[in-house]
C-alpha atoms as a PDB file:
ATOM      1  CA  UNK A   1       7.325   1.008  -4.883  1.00  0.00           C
ATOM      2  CA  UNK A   2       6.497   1.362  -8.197  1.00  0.00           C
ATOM      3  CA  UNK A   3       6.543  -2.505  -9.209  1.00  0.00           C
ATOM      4  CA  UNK A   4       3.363  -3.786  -7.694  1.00  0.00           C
ATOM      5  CA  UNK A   5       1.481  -0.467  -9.921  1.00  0.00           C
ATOM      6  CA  UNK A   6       3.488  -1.671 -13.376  1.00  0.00           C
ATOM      7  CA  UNK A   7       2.033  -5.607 -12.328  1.00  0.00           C
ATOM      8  CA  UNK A   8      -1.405  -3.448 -12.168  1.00  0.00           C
ATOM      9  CA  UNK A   9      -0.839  -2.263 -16.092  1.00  0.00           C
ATOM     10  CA  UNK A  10       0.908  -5.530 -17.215  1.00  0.00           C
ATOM     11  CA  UNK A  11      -0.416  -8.117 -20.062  1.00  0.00           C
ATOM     12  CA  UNK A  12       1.372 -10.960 -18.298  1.00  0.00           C
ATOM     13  CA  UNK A  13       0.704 -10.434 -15.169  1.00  0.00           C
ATOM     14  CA  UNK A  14      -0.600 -13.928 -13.900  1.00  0.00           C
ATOM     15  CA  UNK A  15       3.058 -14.713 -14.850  1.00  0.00           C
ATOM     16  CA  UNK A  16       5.181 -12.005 -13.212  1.00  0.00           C
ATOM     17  CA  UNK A  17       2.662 -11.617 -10.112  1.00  0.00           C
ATOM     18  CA  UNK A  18       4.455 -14.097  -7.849  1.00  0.00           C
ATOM     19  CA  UNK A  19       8.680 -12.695  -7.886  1.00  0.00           C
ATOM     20  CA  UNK A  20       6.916  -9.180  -7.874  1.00  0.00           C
ATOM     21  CA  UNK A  21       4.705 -10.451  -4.420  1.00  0.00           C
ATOM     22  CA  UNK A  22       7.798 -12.673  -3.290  1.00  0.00           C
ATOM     23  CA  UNK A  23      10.006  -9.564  -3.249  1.00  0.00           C
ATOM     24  CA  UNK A  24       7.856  -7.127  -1.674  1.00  0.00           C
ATOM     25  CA  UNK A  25       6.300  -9.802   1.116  1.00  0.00           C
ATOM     26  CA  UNK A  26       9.448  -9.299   3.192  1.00  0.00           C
ATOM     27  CA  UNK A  27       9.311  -5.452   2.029  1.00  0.00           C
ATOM     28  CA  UNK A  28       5.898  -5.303   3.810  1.00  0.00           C
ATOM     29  CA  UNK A  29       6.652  -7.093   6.694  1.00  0.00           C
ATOM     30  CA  UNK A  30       9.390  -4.923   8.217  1.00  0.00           C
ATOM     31  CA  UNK A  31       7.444  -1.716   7.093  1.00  0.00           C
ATOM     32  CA  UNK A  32       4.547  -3.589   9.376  1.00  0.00           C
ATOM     33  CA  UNK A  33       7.053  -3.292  12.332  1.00  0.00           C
ATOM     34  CA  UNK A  34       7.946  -0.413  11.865  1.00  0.00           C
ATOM     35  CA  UNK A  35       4.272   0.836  11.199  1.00  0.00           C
ATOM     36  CA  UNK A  36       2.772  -0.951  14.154  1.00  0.00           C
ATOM     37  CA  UNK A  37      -0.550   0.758  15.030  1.00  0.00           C
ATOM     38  CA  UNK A  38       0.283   4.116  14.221  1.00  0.00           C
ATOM     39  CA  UNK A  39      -2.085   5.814  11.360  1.00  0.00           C
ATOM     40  CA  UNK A  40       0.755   7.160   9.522  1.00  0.00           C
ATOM     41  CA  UNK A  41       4.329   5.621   8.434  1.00  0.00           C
ATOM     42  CA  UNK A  42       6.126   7.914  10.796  1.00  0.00           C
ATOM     43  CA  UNK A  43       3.024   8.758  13.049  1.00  0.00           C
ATOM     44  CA  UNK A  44       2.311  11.748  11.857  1.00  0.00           C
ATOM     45  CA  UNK A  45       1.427  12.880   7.881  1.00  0.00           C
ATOM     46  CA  UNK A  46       4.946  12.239   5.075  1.00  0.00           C
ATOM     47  CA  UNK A  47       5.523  11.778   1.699  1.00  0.00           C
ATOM     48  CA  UNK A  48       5.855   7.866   2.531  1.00  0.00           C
ATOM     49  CA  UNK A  49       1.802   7.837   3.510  1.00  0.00           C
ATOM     50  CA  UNK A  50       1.446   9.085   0.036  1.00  0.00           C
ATOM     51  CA  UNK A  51       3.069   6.352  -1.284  1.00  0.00           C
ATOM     52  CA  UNK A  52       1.806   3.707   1.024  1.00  0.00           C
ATOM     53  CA  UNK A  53      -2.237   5.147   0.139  1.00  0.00           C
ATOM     54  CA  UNK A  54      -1.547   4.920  -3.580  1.00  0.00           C
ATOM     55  CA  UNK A  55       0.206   1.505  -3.312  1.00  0.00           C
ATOM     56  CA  UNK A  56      -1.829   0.132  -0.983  1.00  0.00           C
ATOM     57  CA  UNK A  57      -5.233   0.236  -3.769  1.00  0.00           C
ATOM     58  CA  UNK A  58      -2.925  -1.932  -6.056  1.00  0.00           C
ATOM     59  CA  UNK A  59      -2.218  -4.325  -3.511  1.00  0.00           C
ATOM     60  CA  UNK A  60      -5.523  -4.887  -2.893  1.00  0.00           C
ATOM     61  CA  UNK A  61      -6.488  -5.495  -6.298  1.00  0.00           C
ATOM     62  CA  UNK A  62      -3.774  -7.725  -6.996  1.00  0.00           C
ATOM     63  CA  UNK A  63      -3.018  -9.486  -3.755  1.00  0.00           C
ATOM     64  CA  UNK A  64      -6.138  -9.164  -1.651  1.00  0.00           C
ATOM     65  CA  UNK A  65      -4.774 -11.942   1.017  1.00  0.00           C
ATOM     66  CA  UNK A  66      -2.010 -10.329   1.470  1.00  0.00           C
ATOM     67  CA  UNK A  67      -3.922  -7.367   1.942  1.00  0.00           C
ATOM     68  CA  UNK A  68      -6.016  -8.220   4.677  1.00  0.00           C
ATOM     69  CA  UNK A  69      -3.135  -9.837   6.202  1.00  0.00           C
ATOM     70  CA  UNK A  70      -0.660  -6.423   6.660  1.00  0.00           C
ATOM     71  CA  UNK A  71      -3.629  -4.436   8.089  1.00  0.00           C
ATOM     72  CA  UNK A  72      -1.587  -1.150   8.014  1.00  0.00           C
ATOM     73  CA  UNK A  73      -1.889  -0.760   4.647  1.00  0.00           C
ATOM     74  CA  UNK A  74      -5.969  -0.688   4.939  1.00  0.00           C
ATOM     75  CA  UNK A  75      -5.029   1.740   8.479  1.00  0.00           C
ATOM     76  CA  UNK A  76      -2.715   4.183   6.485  1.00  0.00           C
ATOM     77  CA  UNK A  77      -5.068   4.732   3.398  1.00  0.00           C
ATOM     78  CA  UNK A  78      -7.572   5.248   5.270  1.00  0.00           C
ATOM     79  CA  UNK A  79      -6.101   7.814   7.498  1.00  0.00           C
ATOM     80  CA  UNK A  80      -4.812   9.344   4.350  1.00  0.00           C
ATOM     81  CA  UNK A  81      -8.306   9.649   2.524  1.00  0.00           C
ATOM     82  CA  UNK A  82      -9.418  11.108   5.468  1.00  0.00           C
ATOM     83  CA  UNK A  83      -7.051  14.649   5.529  1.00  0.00           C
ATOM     84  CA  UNK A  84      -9.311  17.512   4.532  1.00  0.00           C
ATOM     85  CA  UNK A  85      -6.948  18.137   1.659  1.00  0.00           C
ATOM     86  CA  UNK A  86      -7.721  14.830   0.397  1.00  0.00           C
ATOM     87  CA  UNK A  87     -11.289  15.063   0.911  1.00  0.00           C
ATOM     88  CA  UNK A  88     -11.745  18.307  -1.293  1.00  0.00           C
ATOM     89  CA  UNK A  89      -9.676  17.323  -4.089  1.00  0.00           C
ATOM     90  CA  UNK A  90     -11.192  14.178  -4.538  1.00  0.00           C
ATOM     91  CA  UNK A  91     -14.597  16.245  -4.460  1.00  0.00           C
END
């Protein structure tokens, strides 16, 4: 999980951004499945949704296309930033 956040902080990262994006497409894809339209990983609230939030802004900043295109990402965080817990720490 924690490759796509050290592309986020690294100088060459117009050179290591495609293996890091070729390795976690297929990643994505069957976490996508899995996912299908539920707001959370499992369906209800786990550590993975933490994970998946937090990764998911990277993502976006790095890879927007591929972004848009696994829409559970987008679902999840969303979900996430929603909790009440969330809400008042972030206030």
């Amino acid at each position: 999980a924690g490759a796509v956040r050290a592309l986020y902080f690294n100088k060459d990262y117009e050179t290591a951004k495609t293996a890091v994006i070729e390795k976690y497409r297929p990643k994505l894809e069957l976490l996508e499945k899995f996912v299908g339209e539920k707001q959370f990983v499992l369906g209800y609230l786990t550590l993975a949704d933490f994970v998946v939030a937090e990764e998911s802004n990277y993502i976006e900043r790095l890879f927007p296309e591929d972004f848009k295109k696994f829409t559970f990402l987008g679902r999840i965080r969303e979900a996430f930033n929603k909790l009440p817990e969330i809400v008042q720490y972030y206030e």
